[in-house]
Protein backbone atom coordinates (compact mmCIF):
# COMPACT_ATOMS: atom_id res chain seq x y z
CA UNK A 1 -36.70 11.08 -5.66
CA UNK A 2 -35.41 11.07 -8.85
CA UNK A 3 -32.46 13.19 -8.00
CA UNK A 4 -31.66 10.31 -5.79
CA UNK A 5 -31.65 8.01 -8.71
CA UNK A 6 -29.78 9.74 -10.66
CA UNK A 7 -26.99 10.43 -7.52
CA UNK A 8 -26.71 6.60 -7.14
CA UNK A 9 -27.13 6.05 -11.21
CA UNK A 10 -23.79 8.67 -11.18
CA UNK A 11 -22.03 7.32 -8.24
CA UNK A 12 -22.22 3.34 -9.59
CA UNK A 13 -20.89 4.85 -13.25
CA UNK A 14 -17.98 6.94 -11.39
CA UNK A 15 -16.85 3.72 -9.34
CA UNK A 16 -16.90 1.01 -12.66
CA UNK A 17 -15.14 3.46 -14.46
CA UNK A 18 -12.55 4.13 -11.50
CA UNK A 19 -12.36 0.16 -11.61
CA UNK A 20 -11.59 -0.61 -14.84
CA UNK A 21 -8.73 2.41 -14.74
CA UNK A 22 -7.07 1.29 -12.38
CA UNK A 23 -7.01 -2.33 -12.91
CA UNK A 24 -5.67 -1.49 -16.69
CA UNK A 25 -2.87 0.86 -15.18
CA UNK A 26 -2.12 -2.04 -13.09
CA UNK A 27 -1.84 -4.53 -15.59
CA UNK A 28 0.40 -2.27 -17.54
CA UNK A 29 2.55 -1.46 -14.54
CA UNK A 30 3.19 -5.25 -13.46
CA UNK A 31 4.16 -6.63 -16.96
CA UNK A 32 7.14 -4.69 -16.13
CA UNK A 33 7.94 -7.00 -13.71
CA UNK A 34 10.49 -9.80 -14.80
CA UNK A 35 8.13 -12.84 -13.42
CA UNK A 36 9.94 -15.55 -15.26
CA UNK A 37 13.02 -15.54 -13.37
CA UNK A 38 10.68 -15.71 -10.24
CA UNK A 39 7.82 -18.75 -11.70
CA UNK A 40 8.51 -21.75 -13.26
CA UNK A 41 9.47 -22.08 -16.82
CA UNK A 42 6.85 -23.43 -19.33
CA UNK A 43 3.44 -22.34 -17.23
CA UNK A 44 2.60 -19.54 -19.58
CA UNK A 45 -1.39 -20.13 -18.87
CA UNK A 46 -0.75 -19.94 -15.20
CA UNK A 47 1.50 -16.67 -15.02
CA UNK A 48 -0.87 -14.58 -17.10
CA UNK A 49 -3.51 -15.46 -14.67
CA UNK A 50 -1.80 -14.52 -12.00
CA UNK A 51 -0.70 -11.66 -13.33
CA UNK A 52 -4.48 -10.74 -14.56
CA UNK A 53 -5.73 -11.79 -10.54
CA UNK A 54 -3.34 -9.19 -9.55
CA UNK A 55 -3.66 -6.62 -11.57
CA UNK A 56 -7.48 -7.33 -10.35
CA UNK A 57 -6.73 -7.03 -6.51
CA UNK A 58 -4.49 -4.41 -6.60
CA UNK A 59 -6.64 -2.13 -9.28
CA UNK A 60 -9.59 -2.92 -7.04
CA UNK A 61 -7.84 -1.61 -3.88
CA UNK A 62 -6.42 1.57 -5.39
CA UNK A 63 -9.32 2.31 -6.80
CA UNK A 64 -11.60 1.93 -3.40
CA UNK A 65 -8.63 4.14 -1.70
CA UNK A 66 -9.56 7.12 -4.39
CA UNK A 67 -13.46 6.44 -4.15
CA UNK A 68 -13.20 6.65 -0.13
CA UNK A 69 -10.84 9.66 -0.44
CA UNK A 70 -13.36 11.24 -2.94
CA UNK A 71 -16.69 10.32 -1.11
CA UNK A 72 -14.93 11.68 2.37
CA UNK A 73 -13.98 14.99 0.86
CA UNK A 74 -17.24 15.91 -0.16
CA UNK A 75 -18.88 14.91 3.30
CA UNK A 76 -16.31 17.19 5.28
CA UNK A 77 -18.57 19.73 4.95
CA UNK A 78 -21.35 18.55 7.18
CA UNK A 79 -18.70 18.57 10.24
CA UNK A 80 -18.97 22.18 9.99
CA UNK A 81 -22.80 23.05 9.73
């Protein structure tokens, strides 16, 4: 039982830690972007958040794509007992 705990305990720390990567490589990649050209001038407030709800969604979604790749690998085996 306690294995068990300490699979889900593992699994849980993995995934927040795949998060937060992610979602920080993110945010570094899309202040490349040259977003005042593309927004109105003067809403500093409301760029950054949009750039920090993006970097949010798109961290998120990369991450989930390496989780699912990651949690699929290691069940391959059982097709083949």
């Amino acid at each position: 039982m306690e294995s068990i705990s300490f699979g889900i305990g593992q699994n849980a720390l993995v995934s927040t830690c795949s998060h937060i990567f992610f979602i920080a490589i993110t945010f570094y990649a899309l202040q490349a972007l040259m977003y005042e050209k593309v927004l109105k001038k003067n809403h500093v407030f409301q760029i950054q958040l949009l750039l920090i709800l993006l970097s949010i969604a798109i961290g998120s979604t990369v991450s989930n794509f390496f989780i699912d790749i990651s949690t699929w690998s290691r069940q391959l085996p059982y097709l083949f007992n």
